[in-house]
Each structure stands twice: as structure tokens, then as C-alpha cells.
Protein backbone atom coordinates (compact mmCIF):
# COMPACT_ATOMS: atom_id res chain seq x y z
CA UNK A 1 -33.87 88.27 171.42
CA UNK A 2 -30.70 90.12 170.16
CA UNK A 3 -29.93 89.55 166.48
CA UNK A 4 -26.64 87.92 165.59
CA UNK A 5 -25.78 91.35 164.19
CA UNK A 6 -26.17 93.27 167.43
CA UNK A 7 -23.01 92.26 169.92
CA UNK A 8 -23.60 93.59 173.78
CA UNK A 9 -20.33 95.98 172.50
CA UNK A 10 -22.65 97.78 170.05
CA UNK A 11 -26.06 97.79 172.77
CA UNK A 12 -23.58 99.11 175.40
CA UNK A 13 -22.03 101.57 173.04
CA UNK A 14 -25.22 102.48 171.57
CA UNK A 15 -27.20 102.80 174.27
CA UNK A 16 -24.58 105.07 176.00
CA UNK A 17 -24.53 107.62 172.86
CA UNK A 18 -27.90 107.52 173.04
CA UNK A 19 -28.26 108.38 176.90
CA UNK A 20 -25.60 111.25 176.37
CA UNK A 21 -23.93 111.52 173.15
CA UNK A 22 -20.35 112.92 174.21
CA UNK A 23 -19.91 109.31 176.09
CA UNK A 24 -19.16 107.85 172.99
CA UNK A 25 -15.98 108.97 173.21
CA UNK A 26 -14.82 105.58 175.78
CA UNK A 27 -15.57 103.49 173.24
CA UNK A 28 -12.58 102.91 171.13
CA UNK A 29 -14.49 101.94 167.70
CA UNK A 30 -15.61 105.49 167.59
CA UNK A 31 -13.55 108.09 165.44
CA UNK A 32 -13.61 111.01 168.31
CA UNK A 33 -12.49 108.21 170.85
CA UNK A 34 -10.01 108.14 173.53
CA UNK A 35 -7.64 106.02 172.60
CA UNK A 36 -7.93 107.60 169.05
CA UNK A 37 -7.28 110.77 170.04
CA UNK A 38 -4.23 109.32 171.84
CA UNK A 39 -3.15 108.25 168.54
CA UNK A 40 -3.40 111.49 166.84
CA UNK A 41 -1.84 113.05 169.48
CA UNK A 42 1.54 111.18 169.38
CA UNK A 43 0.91 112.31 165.51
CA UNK A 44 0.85 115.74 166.68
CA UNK A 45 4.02 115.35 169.21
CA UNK A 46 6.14 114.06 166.44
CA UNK A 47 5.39 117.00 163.94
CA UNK A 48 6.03 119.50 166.97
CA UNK A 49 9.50 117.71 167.42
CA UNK A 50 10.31 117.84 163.52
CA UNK A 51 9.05 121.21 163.56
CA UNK A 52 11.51 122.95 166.78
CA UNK A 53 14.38 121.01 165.30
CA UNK A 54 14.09 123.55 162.31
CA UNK A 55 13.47 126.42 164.47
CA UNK A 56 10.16 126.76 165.69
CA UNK A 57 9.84 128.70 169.02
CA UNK A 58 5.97 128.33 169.47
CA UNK A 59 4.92 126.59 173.09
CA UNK A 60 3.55 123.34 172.74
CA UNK A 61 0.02 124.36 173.72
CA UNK A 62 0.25 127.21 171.29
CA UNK A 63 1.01 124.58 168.85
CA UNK A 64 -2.07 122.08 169.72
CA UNK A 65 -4.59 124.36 171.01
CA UNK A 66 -3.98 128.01 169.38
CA UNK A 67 -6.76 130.22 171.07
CA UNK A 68 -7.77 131.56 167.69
CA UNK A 69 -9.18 128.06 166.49
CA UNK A 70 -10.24 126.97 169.56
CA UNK A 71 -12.27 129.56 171.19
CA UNK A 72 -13.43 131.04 167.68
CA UNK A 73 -17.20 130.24 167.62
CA UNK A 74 -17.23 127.70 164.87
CA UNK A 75 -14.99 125.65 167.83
CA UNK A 76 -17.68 126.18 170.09
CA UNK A 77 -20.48 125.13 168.13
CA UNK A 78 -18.91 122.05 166.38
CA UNK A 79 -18.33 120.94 170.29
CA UNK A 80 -22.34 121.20 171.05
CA UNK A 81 -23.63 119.50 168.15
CA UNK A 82 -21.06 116.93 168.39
CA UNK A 83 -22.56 116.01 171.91
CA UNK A 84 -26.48 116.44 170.93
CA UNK A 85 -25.98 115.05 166.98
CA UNK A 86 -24.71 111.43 168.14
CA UNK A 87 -28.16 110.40 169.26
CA UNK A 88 -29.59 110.91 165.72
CA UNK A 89 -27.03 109.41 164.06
CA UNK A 90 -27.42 106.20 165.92
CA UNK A 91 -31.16 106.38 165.35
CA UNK A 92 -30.59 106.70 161.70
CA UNK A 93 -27.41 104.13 161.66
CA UNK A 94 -28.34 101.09 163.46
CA UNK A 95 -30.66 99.96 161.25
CA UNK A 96 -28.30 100.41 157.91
CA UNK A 97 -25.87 98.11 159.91
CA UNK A 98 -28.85 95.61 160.41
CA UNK A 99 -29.39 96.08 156.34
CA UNK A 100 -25.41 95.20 155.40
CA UNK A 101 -25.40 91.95 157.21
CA UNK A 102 -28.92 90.66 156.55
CA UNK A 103 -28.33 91.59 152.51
CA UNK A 104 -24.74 89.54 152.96
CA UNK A 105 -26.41 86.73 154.20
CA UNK A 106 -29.21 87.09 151.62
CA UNK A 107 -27.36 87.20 148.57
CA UNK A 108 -24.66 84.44 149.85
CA UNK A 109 -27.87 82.29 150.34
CA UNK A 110 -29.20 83.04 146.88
CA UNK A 111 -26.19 82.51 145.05
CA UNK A 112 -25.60 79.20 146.63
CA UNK A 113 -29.03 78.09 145.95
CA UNK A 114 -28.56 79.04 142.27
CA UNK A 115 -25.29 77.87 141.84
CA UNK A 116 -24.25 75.40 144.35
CA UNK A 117 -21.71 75.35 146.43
CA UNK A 118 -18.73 77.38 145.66
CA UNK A 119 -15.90 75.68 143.75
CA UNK A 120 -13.27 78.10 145.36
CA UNK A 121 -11.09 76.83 148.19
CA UNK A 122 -8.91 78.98 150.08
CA UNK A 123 -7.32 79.19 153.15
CA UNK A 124 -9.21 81.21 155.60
CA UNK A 125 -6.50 83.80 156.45
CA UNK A 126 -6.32 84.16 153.18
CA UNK A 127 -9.59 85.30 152.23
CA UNK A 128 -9.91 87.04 155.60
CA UNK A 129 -7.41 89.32 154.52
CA UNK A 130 -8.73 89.13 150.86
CA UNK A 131 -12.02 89.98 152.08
CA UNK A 132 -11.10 92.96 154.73
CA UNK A 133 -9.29 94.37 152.01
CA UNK A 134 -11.84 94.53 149.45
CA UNK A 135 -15.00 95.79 151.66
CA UNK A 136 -12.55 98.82 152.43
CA UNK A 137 -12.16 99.34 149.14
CA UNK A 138 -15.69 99.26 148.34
CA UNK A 139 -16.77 101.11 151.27
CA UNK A 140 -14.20 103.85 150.65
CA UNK A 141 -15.16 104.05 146.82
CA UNK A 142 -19.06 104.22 148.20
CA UNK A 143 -18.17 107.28 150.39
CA UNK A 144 -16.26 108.68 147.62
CA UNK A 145 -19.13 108.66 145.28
CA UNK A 146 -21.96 109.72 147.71
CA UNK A 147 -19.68 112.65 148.24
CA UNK A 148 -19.34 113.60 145.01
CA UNK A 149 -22.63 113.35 144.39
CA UNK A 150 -22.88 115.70 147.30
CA UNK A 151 -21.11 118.21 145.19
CA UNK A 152 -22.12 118.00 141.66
CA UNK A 153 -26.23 118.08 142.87
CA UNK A 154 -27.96 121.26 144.09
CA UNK A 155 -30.48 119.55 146.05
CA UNK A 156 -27.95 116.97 148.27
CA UNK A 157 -25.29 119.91 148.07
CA UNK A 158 -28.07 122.05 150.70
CA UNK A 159 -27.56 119.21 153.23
CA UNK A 160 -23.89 118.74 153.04
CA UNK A 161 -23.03 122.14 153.04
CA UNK A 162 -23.86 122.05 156.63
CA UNK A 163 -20.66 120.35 157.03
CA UNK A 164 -18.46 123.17 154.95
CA UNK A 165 -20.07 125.86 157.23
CA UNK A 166 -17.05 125.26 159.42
CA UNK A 167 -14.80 128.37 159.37
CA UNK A 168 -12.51 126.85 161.67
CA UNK A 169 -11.44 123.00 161.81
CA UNK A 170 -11.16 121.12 164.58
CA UNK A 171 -11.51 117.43 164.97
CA UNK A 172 -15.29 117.76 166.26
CA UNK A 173 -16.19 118.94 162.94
CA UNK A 174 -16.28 115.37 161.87
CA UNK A 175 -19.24 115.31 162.98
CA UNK A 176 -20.60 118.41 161.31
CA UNK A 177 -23.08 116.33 159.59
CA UNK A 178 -26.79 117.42 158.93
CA UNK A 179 -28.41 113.37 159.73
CA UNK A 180 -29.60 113.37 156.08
CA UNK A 181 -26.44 113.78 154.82
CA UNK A 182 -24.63 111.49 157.07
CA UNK A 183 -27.79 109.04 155.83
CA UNK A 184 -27.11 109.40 152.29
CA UNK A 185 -23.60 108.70 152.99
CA UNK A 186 -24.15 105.75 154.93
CA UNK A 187 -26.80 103.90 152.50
CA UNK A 188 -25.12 104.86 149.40
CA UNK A 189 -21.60 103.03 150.55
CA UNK A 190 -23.99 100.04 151.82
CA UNK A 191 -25.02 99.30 148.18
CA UNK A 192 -21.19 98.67 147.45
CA UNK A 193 -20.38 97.00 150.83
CA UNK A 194 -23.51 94.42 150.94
CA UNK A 195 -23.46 93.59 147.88
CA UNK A 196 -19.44 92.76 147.52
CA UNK A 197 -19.58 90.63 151.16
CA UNK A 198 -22.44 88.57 150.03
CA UNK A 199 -20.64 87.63 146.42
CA UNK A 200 -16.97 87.41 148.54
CA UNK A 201 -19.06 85.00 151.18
CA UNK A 202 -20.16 83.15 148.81
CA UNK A 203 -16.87 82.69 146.84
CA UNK A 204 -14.30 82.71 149.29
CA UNK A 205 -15.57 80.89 152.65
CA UNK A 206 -19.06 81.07 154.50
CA UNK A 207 -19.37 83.02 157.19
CA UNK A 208 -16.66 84.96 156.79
CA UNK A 209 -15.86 88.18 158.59
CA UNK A 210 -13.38 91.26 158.63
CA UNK A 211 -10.20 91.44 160.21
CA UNK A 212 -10.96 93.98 162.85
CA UNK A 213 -9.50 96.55 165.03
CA UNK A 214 -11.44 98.27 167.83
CA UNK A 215 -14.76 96.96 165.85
CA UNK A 216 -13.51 98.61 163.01
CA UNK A 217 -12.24 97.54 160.10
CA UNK A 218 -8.30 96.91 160.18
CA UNK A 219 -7.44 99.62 157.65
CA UNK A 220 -10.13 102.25 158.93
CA UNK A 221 -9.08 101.85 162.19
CA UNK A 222 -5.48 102.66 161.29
CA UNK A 223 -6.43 105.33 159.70
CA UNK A 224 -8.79 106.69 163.20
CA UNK A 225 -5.68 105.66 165.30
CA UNK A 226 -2.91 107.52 163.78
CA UNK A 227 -3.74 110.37 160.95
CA UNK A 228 -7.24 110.82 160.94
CA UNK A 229 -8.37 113.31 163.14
CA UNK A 230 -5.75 115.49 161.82
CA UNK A 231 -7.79 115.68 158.51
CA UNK A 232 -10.08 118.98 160.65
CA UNK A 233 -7.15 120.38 162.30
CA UNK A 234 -5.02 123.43 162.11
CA UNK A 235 -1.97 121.93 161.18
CA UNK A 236 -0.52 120.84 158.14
CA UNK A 237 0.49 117.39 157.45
CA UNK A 238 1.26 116.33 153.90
CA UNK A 239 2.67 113.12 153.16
CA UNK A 240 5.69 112.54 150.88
CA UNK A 241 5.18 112.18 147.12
CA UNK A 242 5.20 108.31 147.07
CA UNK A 243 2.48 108.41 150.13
CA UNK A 244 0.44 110.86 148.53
CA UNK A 245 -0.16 108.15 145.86
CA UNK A 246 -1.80 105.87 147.93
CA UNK A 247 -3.50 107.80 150.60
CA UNK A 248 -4.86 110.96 150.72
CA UNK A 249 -3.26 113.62 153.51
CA UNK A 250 -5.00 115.84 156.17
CA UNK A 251 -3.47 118.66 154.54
CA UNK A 252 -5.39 117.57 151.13
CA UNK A 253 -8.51 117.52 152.82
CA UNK A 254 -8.05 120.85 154.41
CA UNK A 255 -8.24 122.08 150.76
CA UNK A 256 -11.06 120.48 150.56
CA UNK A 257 -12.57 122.70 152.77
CA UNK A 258 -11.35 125.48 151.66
CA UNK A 259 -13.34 128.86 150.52
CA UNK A 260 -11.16 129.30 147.81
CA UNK A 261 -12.91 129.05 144.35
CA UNK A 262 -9.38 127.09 143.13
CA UNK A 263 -10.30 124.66 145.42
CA UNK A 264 -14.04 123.89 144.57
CA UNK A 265 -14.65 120.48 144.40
CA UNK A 266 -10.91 118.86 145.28
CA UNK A 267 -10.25 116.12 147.50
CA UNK A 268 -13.37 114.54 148.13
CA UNK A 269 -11.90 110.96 148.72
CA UNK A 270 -12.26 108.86 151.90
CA UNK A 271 -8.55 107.65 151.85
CA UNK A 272 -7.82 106.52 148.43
CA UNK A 273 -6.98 109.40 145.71
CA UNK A 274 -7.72 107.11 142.94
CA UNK A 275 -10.99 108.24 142.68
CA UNK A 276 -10.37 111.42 142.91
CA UNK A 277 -7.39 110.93 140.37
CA UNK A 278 -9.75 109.35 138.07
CA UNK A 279 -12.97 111.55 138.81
CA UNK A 280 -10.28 114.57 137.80
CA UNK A 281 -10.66 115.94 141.31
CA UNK A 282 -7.82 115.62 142.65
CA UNK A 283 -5.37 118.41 143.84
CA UNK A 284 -2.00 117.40 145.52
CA UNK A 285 -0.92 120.88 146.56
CA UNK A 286 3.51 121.25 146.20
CA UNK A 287 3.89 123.38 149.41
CA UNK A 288 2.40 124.64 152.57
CA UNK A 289 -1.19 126.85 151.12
CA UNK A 290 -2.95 129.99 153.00
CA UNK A 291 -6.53 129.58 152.78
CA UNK A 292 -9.97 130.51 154.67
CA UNK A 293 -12.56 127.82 155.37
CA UNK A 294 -16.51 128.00 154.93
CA UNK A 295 -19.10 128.34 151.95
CA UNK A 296 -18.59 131.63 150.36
CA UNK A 297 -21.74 133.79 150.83
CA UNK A 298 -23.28 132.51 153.68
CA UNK A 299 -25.16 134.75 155.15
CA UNK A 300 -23.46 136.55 158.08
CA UNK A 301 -26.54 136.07 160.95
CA UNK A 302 -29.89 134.80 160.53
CA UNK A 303 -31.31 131.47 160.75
CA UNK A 304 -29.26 130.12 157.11
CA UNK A 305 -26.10 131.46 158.56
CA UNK A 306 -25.20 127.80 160.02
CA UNK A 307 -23.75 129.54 163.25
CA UNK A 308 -26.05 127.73 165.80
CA UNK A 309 -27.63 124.01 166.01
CA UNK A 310 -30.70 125.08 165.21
CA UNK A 311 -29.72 126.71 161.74
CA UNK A 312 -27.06 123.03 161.13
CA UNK A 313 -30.51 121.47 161.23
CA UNK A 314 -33.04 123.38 159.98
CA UNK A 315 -31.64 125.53 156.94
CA UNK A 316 -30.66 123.19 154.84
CA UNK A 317 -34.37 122.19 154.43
CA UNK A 318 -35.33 126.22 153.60
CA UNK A 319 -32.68 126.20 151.13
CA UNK A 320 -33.90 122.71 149.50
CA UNK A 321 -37.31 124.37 149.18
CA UNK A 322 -36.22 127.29 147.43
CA UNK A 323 -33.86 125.42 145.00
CA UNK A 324 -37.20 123.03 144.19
CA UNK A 325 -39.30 126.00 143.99
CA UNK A 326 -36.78 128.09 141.80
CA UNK A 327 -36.95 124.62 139.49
């Protein structure tokens, strides 16, 4: 029997990424999908526009696909494991998505047998929206956090440097994830997600569910359909100052990968940059910066050089067991 949880969507979805990972990719809740890569492209067209209006004289392809970030072996690489990673993510992710819903429904259950019945009455659109709204908010603050975390500790900061290895950016190095990481991640934001639905179920309506896009939730998937992608690109989009306030560009999270010891530790929101405002980590940058990407001093070749699948998955445990031994 197929829990309530599990939709034929998310078995046919699943079940294809686990078959062959890159088929993912047809199914529109995905952030590497079809349709959003559609999205990003129109993105793309419009800044191309803007851009020969003032001048510019590079080709269109030139402009999307420059041959120095695309065929530069980073490119290359991030391409594989995005194709043999999505069957270990899905492994390690379905049953976290099992964990929000049954903790929803567990602590909605609780609080009404402690309490009673809620005393709140609102119309459903209204806390539909109330409640789609606030689960992005705690999600986004989750990832935030986990992130950080990521950062500030030497022992999670050996896993997630997998994903700064980059030295080029390109949208498949969303998925530069070593599957510990991406765990972490995933659990730590489901402590603020599960626990805010049950409390918001209880209060606002039973039952109650997101207002969705794709199978994603409405602001997230907004995000996936227009800008997102953009975030591990090549080009530079930075939002005007009264945008910049409320979401955070691609062009800020560029810095966020960059080398550069000025931008250490910037940027590491979802999409808000309060947290980062408030965590003192942010860094809105004025104009247009020059940077290289990558973790300065990795090693050039060798197996902790991240510059093959095996290395993305296997260094980041060498270098955990030297940090524990050094302690």
C-alpha cells in the first residue's frame, strides 16, 4: 500500500531518477528541469537584449555557452555526477519527506489532544496562503542555518567543500553535493518545516496543504522557473537596490563562491538576505566584481583534488579523519 505521502507523481519521478538519474530532468518539480531551464533561459534572452542595446557585439551562443566555461573540466565533471549523484540523493531524500508529513500529522494530533480543538477560524485561502508562506520561510531560514553551520565547523565544512570545488559554474553544479551534505541540509531545514506545519495545522485548518507549483512550493518554484539556475552561471545578474532587499541575486551567490579571501563566508542565504543581514554575512557588491571560483589550496591532482567523482565522494571522508585525528 502507498502511503498518503507518496503520490504516483513522486513513484514515477522517483523511480525514473533512480533507473537513470539525468531523466529527472522531464519532471518539472525538479530544479535542473525542462521547463525550468526554459524559464531561465528567457532570463538569459532578456539580459542578452539589454546587454546589445548598450553595445555588446558578442554572438548569442558566445553569450550562453562561452567554450571556456563549458568545456573547462569542472563543466565536464559537474555534468557526470549530476547524472550518477541523483540516485543517492533520492535514496537519502525520500524518507526525510516521509519524516515532514508524518511529524505534521503527529504534532497536529498531539496538540489537539492536549488542547482541544483549535479556537482559530479562518478562511481556507487564507491560511493556505498564510501557511505556504510561512513553511518557505522556515524552510529557507533552515537551509540558511545548515549552511552556515557548513561554514563556521571544520568537520561539516570537509563535506560541503565538495560543492566549492567548482572552478567553473554552471547550472549542474547545483548538484555538486557530497550526499552527506545534501543530508545535513535536508534534515536540518525539516526540524523548522515539521515542526511549524504541525503547529500551523493545528491552528489554522486541518489538513491543510501548500499552495503549489510544479509540486513545489509556490515561491520556490518561482524562484526554479525564472532566476534560479542563474545563481551557477557565468553571467552576472544583480537585482536593483530595492530587490536586493528582499531576495538575494545570482550575482550575490557567485561571490559566494568565490576564492577570494574578501569573500569568505558571504551570501550563504537560500533567497532571503535577512539572515545573512542579521548573521553579518551579507555582502551586496555596488558593481560588476572579477573573481576566480574554488577552495584555495586544493591540491592540484591526486585523489583530494575534487577533479573526478571518485575524489567528490571519497575525500571529504580522508579529510574528516585527519581534522578528528589532528583534534
Amino acid at each position: 500500500m502507498v502511503p498518503d505521502w507518496l503520490s504516483l507523481h513522486d513513484l514515477i519521478t522517483w523511480g525514473i531518477k533512480l533507473g537513470w538519474g539525468i531523466f529527472g530532468f522531464f519532471s518539472p518539480r525538479e530544479l535542473l528541469s525542462w521547463i525550468n531551464i526554459l524559464g531561465g533561459l528567457g532570463v538569459i534572452l532578456g539580459m542578452y537584449g539589454w546587454a546589445r542595446r548598450r553595445g555588446l557585439t558578442t554572438r548569442l551562443r558566445e553569450f550562453v555557452f562561452p567554450a571556456a566555461v563549458w568545456t573547462h573540466p569542472s563543466a565536464r565533471l559537474d555534468l557526470v555526477y549530476f547524472v550518477v549523484i541523483q540516485a543517492i540523493f533520492v535514496v537519502l531524500i525520500i524518507p526525510v519527506v516521509g519524516l515532514v508529513e508524518w511529524s505534521s500529522s503527529a504534532i497536529e494530533m498531539w496538540l489537539e489532544a492536549q488542547c482541544g480543538s483549535s479556537p482559530l477560524v479562518i478562511p481556507l485561502a487564507w491560511a493556505q496562503l498564510i501557511y505556504t508562506l510561512a513553511l518557505f520561510i522556515a524552510m529557507d531560514f533552515g537551509f540558511f542555518y545548515s549552511h552556515y553551520l557548513s561554514h563556521k565547523y571544520p568537520l561539516l565544512w570537509c563535506f560541503h567543500k565538495v560543492h566549492h570545488s567548482a572552478e567553473v559554474l554552471v547550472p549542474f553544479t547545483a548538484a555538486r553535493f557530497h550526499p552527506l551534505d545534501m543530508l545535513w541540509n535536508v534534515l536540518f531545514s525539516t526540524v523548522f518545516t515539521s515542526v511549524l506545519s504541525g503547529l500551523l495545522r493545528y491552528a489554522l485548518y486541518p489538513e491543510l496543504s501548500e499552495i503549489k507549483l510544479f509540486g513545489n512550493n509556490l515561491v520556490i518554484a518561482l524562484s526554479y522557473l525564472t532566476t534560479h539556475n542563474l545563481r551557477h552561471m557565468h553571467l552576472w545578474l544583480h537585482y536593483p537596490r530595492w530587490l536586493n532587499r528582499w531576495l538575494i541575486s545570482p550575482a550575490q551567490h557567485q561571490i559566494h563562491h568565490s576564492r577570494e579571501r574578501r569573500h569568505w563566508d558571504k551570501n550563504m542565504g537560500y533567497l532571503l538576505p535577512c539572515w545573512d543581514r542579521w548573521f553579518g554575512t551579507l555582502y551586496t557588491p555596488s558593481e560588476k566584481e572579477e573573481f576566480a571560483y574554488g577552495v584555495e589550496g586544493m591540491p592540484s591532482e591526486g585523489l583530494r583534488a575534487h577533479r573526478n567523482i571518485r575524489s567528490l565522494l571519497i575525500a571529504p571522508f580522508l579529510d574528516a579523519n585527519d581534522y578528528w585525528r589532528r583534534r
